[in-house]
Protein backbone atom coordinates (compact mmCIF):
# COMPACT_ATOMS: atom_id res chain seq x y z
CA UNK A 1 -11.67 23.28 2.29
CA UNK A 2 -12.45 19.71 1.90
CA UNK A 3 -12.31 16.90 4.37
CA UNK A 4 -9.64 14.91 2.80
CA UNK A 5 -7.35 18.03 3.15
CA UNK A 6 -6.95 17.22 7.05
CA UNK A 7 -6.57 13.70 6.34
CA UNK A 8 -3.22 12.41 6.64
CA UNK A 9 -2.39 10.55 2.49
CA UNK A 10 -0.20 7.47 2.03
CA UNK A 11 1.21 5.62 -0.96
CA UNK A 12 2.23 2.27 -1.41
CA UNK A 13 4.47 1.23 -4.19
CA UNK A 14 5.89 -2.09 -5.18
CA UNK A 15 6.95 -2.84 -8.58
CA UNK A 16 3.93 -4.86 -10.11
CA UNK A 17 1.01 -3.25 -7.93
CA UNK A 18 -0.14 -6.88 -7.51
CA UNK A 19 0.58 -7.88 -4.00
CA UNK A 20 2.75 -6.21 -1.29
CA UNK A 21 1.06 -2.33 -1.88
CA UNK A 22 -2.40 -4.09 -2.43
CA UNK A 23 -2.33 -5.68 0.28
CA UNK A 24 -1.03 -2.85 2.50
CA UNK A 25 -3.95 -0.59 1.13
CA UNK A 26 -6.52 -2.88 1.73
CA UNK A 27 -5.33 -3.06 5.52
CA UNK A 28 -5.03 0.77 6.21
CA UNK A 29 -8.28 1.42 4.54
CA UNK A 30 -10.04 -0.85 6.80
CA UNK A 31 -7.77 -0.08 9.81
CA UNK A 32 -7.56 3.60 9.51
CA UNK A 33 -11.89 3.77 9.12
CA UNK A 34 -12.20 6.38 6.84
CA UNK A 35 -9.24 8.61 8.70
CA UNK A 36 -6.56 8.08 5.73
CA UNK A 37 -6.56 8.82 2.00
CA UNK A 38 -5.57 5.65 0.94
CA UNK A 39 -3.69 4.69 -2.68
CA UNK A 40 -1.25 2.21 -4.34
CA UNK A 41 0.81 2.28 -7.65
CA UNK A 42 3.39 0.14 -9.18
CA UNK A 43 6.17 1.22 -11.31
CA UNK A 44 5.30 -1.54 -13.80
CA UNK A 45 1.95 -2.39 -13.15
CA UNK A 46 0.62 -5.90 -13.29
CA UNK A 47 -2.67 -6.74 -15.22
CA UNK A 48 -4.51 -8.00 -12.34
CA UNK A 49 -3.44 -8.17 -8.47
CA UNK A 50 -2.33 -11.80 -7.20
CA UNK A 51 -4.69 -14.57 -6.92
CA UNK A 52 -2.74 -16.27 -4.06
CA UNK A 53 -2.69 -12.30 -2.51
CA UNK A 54 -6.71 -12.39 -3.12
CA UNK A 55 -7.12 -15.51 -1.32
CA UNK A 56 -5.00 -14.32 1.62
CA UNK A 57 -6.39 -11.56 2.05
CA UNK A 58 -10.14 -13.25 1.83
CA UNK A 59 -8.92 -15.18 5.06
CA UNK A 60 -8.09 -12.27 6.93
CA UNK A 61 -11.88 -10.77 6.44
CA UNK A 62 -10.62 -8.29 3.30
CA UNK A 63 -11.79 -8.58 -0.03
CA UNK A 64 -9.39 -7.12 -2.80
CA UNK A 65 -10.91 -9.31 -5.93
CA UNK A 66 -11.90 -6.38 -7.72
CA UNK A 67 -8.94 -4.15 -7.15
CA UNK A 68 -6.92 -3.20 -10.59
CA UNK A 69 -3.39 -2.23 -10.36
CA UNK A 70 -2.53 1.16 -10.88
CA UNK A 71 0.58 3.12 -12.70
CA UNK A 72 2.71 5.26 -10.18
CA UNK A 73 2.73 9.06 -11.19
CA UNK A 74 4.66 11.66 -9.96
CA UNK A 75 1.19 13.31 -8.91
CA UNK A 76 0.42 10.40 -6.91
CA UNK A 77 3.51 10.62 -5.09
CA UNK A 78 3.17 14.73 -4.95
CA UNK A 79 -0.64 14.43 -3.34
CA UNK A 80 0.95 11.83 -0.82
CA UNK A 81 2.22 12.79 3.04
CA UNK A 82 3.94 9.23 3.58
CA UNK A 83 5.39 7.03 0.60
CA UNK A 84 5.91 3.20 1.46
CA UNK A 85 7.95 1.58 -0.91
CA UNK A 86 8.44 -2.22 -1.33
CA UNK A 87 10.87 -2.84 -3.70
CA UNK A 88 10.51 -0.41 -6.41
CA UNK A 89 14.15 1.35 -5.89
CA UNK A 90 14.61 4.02 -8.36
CA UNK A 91 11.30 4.38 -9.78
CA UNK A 92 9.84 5.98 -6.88
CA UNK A 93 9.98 9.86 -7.67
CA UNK A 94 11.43 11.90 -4.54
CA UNK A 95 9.89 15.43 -3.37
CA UNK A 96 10.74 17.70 -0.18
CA UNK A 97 8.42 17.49 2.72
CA UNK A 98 7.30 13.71 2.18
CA UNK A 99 7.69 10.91 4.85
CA UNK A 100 9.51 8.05 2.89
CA UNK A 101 9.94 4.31 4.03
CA UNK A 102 10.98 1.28 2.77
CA UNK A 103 9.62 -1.55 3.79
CA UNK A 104 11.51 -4.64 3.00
CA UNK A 105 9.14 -7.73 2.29
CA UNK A 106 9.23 -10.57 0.39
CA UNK A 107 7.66 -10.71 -3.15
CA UNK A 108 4.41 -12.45 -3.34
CA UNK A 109 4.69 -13.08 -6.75
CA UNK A 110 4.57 -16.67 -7.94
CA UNK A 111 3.84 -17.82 -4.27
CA UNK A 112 1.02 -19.83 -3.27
CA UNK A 113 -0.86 -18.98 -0.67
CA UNK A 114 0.73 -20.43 2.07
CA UNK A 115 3.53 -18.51 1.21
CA UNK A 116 1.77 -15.08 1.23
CA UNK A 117 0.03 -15.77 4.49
CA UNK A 118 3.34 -14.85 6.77
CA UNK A 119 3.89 -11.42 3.87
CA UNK A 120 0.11 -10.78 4.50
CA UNK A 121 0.60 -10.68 8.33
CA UNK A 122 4.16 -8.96 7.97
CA UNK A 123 2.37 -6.62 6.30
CA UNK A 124 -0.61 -5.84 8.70
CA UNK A 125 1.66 -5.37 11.76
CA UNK A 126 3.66 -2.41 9.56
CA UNK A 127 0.25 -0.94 8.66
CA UNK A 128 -0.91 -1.11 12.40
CA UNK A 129 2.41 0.60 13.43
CA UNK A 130 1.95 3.12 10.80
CA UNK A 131 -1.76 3.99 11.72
CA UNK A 132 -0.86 4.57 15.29
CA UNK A 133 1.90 7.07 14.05
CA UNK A 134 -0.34 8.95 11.36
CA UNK A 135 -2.18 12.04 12.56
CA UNK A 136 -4.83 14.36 10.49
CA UNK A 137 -3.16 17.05 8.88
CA UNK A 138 0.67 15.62 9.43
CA UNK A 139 1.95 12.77 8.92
């Protein structure tokens, strides 16, 4: 048995994988130290993540500049305890025994920076909520 199998797994979708999920997964992989399999997908994945979501993040101490968005599959969603989606409606593939949320956030996408700062920190007080309710082996 492997590690990761008593680690508690969480996916974030949005549509373009290029902001909102990114950002999310940057924050629980630094907040959850190692304790959480980590992933994002979009439904229609972007060709690169944000710059304005880059620079955000920068000023928060996270570096996500070499991040590539990723295509949601149905095994990502299957290998995943808790499913965060952010705005990707019926693209998100639904299985029994998964935790499923939506969290409603604005789109990054076209924003400056200054607009993405209030998402980014939106964002980290869900992921700090989340962490405290995530547990190895159940989610």
């Amino acid at each position: 048995m492997s590690d990761t199998a008593a680690k508690p797994s969480v996916l974030f979708v949005c549509v373009h994988n290029a902001g909102r999920s990114q950002m999310a997964a940057a924050f629980l992989t630094r907040l959850g130290q190692g304790r959480i399999e980590v992933r994002s997908a979009g439904s229609a994945p972007a060709d690169a993540v944000n710059p304005a979501v880059v620079a955000a993040m920068a000023e928060a101490g996270i570096d996500i500049a070499a991040e590539i968005p990723k295509v949601l599959t149905t095994e990502a969603v299957q290998a995943s305890d808790v499913v965060i989606t952010m705005g990707c409606g019926d693209a998100c593939a639904v299985f029994p025994g998964k935790q499923y949320l939506d969290w409603r956030l604005a789109d990054p996408a076209g924003q400056g920076v200054e607009a993405v700062r209030p998402i980014r920190d939106e964002i980290e007080r869900r992921v700090r909520s989340l962490l405290a309710g995530l547990r190895p082996g159940r989610a």
